[in-house]
PDB file of N, CA and C in Angstrom:
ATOM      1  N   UNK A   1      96.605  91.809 112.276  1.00  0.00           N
ATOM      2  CA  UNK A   1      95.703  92.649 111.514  1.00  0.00           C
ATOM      3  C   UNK A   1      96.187  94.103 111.581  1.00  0.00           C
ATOM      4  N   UNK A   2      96.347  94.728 110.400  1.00  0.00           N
ATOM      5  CA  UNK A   2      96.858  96.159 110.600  1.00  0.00           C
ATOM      6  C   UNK A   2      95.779  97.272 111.655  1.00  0.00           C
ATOM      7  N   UNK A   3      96.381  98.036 111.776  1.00  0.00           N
ATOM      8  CA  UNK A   3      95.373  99.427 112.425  1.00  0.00           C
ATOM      9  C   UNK A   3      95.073  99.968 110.883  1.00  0.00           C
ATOM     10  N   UNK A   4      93.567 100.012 111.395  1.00  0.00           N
ATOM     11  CA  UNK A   4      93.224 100.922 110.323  1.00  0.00           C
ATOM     12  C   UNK A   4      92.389 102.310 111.317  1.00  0.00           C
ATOM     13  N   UNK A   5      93.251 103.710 110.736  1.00  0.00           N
ATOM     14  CA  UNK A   5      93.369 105.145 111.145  1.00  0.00           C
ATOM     15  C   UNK A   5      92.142 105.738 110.267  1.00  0.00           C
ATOM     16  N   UNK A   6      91.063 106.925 110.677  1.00  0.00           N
ATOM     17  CA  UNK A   6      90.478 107.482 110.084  1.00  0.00           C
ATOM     18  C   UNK A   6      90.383 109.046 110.064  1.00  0.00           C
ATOM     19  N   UNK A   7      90.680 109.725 109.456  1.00  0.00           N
ATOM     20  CA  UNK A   7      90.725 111.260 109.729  1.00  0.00           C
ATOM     21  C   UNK A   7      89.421 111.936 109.284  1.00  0.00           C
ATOM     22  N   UNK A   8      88.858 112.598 110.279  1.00  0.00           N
ATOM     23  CA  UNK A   8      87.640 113.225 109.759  1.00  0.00           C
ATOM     24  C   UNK A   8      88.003 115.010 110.119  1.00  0.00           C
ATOM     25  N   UNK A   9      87.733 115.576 109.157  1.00  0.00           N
ATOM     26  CA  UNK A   9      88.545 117.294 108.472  1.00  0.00           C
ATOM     27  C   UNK A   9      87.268 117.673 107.950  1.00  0.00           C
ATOM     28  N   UNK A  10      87.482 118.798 107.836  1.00  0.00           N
ATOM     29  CA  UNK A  10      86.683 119.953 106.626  1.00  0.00           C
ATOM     30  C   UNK A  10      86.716 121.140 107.048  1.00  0.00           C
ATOM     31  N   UNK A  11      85.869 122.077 106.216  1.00  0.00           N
ATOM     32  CA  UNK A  11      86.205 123.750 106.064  1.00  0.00           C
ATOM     33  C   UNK A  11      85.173 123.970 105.359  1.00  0.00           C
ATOM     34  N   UNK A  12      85.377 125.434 105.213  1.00  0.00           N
ATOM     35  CA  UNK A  12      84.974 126.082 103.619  1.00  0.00           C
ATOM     36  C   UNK A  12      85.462 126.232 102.707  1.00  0.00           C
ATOM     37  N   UNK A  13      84.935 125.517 101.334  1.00  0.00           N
ATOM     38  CA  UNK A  13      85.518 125.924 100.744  1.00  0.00           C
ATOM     39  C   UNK A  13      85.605 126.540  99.504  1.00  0.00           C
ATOM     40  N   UNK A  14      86.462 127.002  98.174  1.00  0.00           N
ATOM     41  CA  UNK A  14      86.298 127.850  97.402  1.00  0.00           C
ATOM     42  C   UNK A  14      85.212 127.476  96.584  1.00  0.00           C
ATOM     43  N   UNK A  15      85.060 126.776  96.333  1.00  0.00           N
ATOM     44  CA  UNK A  15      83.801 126.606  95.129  1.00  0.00           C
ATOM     45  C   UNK A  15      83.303 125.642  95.549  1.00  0.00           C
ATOM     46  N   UNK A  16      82.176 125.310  95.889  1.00  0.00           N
ATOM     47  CA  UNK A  16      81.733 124.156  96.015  1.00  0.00           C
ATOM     48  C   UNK A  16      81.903 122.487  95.596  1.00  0.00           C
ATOM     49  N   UNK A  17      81.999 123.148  94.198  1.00  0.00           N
ATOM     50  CA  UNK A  17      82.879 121.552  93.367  1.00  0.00           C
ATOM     51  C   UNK A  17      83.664 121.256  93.307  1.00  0.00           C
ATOM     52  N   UNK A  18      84.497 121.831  93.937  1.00  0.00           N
ATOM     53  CA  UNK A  18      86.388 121.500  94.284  1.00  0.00           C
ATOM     54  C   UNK A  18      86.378 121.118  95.568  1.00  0.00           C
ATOM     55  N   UNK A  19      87.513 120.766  95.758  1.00  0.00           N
ATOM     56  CA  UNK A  19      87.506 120.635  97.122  1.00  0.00           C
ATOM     57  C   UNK A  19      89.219 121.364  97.279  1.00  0.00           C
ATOM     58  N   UNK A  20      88.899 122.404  97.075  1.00  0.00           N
ATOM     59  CA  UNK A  20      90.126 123.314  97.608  1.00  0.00           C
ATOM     60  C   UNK A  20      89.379 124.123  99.133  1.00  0.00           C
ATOM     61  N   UNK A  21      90.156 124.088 100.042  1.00  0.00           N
ATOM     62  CA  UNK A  21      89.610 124.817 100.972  1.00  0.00           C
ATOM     63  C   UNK A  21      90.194 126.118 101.004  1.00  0.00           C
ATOM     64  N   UNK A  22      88.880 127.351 101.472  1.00  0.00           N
ATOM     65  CA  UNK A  22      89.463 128.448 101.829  1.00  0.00           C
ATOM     66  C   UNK A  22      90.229 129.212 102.109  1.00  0.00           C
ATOM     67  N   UNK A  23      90.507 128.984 103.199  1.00  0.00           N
ATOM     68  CA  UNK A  23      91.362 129.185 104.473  1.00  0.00           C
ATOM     69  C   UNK A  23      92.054 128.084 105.238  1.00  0.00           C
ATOM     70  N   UNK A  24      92.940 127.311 104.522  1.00  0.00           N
ATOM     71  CA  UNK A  24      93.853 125.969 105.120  1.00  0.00           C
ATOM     72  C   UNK A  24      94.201 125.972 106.527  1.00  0.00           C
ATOM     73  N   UNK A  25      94.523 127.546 107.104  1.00  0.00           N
ATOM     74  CA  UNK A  25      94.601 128.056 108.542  1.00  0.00           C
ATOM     75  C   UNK A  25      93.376 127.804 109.460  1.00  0.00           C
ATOM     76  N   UNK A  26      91.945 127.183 108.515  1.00  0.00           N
ATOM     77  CA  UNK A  26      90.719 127.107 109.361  1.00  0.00           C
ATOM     78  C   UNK A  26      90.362 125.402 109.255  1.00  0.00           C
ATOM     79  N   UNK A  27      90.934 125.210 108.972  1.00  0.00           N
ATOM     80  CA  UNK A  27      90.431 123.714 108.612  1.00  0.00           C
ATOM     81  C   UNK A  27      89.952 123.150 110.077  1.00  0.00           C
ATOM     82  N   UNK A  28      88.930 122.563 110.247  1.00  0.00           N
ATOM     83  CA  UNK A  28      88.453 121.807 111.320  1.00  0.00           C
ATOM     84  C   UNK A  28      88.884 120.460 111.604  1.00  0.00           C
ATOM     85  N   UNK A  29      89.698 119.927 112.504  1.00  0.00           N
ATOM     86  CA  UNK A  29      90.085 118.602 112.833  1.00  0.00           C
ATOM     87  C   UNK A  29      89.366 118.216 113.464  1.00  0.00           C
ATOM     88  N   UNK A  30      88.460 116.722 113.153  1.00  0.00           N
ATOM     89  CA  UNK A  30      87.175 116.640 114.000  1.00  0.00           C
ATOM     90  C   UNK A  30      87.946 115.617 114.511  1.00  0.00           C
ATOM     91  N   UNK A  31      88.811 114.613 114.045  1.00  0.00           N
ATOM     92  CA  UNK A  31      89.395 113.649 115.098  1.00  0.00           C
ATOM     93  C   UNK A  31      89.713 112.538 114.210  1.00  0.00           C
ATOM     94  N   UNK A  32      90.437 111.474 115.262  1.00  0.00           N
ATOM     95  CA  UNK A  32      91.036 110.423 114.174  1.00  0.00           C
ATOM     96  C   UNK A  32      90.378 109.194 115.184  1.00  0.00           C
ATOM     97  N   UNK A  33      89.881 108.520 114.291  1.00  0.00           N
ATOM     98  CA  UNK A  33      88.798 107.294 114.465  1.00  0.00           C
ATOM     99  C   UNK A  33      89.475 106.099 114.165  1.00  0.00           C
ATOM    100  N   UNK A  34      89.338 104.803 115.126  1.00  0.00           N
ATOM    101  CA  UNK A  34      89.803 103.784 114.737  1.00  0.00           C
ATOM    102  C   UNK A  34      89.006 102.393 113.883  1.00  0.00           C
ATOM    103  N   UNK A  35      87.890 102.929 113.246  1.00  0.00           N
ATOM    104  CA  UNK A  35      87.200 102.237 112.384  1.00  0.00           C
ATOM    105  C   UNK A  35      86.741 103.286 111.281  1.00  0.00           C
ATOM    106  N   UNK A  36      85.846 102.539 110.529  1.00  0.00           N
ATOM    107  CA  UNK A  36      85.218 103.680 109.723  1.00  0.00           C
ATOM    108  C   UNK A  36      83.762 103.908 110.098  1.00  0.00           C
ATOM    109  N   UNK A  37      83.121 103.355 111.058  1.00  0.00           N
ATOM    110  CA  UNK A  37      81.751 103.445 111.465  1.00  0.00           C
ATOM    111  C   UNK A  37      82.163 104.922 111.833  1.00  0.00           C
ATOM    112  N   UNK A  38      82.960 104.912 113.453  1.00  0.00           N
ATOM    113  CA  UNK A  38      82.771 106.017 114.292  1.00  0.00           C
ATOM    114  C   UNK A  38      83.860 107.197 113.662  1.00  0.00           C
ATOM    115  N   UNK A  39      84.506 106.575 112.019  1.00  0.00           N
ATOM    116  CA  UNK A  39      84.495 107.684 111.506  1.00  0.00           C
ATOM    117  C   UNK A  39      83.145 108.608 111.050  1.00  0.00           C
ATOM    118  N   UNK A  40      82.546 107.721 109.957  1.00  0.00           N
ATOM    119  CA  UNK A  40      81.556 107.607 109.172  1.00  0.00           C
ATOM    120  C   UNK A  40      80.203 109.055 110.357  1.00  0.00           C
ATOM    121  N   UNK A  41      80.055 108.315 111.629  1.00  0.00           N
ATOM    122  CA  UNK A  41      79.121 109.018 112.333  1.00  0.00           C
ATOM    123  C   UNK A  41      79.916 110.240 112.601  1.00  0.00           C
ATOM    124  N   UNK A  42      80.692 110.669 113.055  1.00  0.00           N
ATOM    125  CA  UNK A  42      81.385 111.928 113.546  1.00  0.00           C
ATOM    126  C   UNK A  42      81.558 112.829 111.898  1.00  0.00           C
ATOM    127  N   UNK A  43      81.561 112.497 110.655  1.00  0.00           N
ATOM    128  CA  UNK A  43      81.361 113.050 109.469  1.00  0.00           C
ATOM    129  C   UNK A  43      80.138 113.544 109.344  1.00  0.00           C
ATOM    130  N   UNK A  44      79.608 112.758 109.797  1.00  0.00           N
ATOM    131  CA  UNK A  44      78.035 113.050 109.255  1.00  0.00           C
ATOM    132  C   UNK A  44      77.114 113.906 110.238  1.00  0.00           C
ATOM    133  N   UNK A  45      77.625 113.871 111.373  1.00  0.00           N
ATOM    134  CA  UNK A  45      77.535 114.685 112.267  1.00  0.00           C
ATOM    135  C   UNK A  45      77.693 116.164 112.277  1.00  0.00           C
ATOM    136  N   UNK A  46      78.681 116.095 111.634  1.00  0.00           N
ATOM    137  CA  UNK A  46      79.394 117.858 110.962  1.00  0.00           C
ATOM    138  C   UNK A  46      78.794 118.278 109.831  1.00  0.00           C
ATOM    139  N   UNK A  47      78.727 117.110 108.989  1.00  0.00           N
ATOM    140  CA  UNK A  47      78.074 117.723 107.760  1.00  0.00           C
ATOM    141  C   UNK A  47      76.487 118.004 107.634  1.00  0.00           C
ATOM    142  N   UNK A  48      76.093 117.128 108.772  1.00  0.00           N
ATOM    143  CA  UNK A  48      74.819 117.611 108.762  1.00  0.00           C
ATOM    144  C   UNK A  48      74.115 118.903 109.557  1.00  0.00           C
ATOM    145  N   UNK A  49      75.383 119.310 110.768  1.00  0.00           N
ATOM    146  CA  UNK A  49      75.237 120.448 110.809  1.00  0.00           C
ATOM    147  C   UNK A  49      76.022 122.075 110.404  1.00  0.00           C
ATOM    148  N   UNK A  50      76.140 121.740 109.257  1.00  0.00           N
ATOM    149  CA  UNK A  50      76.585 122.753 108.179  1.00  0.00           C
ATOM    150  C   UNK A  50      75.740 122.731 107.190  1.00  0.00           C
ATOM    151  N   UNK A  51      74.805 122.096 106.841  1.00  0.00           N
ATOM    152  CA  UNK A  51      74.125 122.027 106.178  1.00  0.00           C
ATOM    153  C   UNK A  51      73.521 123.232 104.973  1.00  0.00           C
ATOM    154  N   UNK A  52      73.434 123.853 105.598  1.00  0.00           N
ATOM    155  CA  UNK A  52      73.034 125.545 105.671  1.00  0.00           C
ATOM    156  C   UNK A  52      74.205 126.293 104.771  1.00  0.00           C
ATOM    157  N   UNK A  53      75.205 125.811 104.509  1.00  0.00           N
ATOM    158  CA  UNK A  53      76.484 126.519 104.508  1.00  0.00           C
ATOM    159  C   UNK A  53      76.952 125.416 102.868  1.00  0.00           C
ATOM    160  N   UNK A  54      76.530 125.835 101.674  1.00  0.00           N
ATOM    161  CA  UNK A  54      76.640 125.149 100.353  1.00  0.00           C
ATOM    162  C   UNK A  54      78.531 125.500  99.911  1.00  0.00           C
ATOM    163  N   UNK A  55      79.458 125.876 100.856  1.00  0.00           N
ATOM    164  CA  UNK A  55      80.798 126.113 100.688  1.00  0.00           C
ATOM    165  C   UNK A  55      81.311 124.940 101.784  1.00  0.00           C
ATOM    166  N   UNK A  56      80.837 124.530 102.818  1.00  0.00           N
ATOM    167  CA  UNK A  56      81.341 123.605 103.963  1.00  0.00           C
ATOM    168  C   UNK A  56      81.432 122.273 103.387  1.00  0.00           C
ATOM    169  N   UNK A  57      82.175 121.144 103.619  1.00  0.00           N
ATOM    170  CA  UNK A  57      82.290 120.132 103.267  1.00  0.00           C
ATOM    171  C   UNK A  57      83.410 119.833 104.370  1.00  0.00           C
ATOM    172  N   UNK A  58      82.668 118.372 104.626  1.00  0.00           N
ATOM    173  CA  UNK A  58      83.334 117.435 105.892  1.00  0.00           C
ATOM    174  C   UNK A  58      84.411 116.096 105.047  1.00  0.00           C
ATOM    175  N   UNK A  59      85.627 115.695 105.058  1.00  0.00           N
ATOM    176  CA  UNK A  59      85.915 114.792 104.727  1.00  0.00           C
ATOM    177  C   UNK A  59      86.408 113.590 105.984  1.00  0.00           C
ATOM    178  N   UNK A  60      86.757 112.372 105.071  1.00  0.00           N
ATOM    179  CA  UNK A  60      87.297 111.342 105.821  1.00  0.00           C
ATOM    180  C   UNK A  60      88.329 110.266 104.875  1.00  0.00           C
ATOM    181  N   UNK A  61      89.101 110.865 105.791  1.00  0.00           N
ATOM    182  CA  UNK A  61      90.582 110.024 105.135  1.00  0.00           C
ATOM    183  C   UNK A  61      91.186 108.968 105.824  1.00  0.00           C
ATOM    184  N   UNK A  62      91.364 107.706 104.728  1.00  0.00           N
ATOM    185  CA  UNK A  62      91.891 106.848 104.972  1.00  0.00           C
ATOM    186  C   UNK A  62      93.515 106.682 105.811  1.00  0.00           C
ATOM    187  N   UNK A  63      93.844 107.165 106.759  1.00  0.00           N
ATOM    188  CA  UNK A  63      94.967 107.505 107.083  1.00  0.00           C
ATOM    189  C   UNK A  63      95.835 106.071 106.994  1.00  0.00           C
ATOM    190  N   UNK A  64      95.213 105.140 107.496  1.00  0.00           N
ATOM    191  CA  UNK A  64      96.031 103.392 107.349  1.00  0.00           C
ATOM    192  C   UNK A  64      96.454 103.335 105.698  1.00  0.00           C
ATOM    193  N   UNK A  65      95.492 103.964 104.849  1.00  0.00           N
ATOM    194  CA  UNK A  65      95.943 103.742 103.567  1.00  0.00           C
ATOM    195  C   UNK A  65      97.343 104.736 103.352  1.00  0.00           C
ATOM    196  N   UNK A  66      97.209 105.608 103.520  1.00  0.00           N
ATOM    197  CA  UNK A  66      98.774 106.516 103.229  1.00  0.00           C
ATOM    198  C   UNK A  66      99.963 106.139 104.028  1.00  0.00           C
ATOM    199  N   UNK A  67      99.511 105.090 105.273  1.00  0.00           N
ATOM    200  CA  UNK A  67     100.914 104.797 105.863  1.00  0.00           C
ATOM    201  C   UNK A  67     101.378 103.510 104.819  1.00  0.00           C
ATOM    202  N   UNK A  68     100.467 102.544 104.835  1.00  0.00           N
ATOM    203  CA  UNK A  68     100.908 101.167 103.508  1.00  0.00           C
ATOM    204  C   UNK A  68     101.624 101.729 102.532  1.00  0.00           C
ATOM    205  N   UNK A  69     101.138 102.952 101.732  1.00  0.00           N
ATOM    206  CA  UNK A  69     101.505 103.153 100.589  1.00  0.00           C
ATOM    207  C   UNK A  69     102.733 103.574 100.899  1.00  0.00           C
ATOM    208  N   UNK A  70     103.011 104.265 102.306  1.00  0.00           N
ATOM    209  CA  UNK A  70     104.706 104.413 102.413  1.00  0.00           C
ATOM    210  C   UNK A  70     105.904 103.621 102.549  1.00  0.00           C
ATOM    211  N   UNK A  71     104.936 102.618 103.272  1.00  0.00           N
ATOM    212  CA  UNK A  71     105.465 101.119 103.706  1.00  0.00           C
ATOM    213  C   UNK A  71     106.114 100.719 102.124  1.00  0.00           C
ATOM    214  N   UNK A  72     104.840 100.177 101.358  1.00  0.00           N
ATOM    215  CA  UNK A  72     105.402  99.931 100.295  1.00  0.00           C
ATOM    216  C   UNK A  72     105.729 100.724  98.928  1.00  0.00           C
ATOM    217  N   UNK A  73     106.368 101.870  99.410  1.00  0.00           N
ATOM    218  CA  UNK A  73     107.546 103.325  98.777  1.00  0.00           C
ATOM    219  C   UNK A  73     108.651 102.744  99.153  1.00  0.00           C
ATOM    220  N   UNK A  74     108.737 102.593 100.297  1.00  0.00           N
ATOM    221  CA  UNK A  74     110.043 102.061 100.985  1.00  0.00           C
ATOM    222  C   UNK A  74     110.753 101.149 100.489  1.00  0.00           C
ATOM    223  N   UNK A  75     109.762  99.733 100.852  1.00  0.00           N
ATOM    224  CA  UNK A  75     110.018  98.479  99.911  1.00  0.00           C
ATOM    225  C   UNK A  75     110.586  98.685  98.619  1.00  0.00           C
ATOM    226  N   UNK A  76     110.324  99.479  97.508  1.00  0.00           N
ATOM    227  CA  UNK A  76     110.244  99.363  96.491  1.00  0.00           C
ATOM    228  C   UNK A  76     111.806 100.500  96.437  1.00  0.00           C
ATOM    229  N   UNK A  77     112.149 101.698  96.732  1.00  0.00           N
ATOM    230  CA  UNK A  77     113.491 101.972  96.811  1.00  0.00           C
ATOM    231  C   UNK A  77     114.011 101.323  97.555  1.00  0.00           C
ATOM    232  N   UNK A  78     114.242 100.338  98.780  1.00  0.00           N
ATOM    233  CA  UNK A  78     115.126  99.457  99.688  1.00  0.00           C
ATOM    234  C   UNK A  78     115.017  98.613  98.153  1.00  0.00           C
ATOM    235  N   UNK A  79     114.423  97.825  97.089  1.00  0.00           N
ATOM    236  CA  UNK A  79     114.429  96.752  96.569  1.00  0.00           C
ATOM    237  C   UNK A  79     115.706  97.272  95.256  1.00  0.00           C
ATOM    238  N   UNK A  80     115.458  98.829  94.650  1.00  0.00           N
ATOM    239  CA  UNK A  80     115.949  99.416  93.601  1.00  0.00           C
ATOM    240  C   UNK A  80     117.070  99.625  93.852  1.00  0.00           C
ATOM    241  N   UNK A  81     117.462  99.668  95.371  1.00  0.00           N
ATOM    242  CA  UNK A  81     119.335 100.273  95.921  1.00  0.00           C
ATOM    243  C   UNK A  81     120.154  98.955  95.675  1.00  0.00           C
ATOM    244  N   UNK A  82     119.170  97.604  96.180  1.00  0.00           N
ATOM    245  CA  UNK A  82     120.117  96.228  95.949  1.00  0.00           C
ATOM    246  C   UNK A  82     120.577  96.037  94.647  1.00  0.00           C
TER     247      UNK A  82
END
């Protein structure tokens, strides 16, 4: 069964409806989770106390998904060189 990696991040950021952050130099690393529950709670945790703050936004990234997709980058130039 693969590892599946979870990254939970956020900041402030420029407009509310984007998700460009502020200050990339401030970004908050809340930690990398090995499910998505005790991602899921440590997100919600942050975001609920920022609440107050309509520029803050907490994310959570699939990190297992961006390693596959490299996995199979790889595959696919190793397949194009033969």
């Amino acid at each position: 069964m693969a590892q599946r990696l979870h990254l939970v991040f956020g900041g402030e950021l420029v407009d509310p409806q984007k998700s460009a952050f502020r200050d990339v130099s401030a970004i908050d690393i809340v930690g990398i989770y090995p499910d998505y529950a005790s991602a899921y709670a440590a997100w919600k945790g942050k975001a609920q106390a920022t609440v107050d703050n309509a520029h803050m936004r907490y994310f959570i990234a699939h990190l297992h998904r961006l390693r596959d997709e490299e996995k199979r980058d790889s595959a696919e130039v190793s397949a194009l060189e033969n």
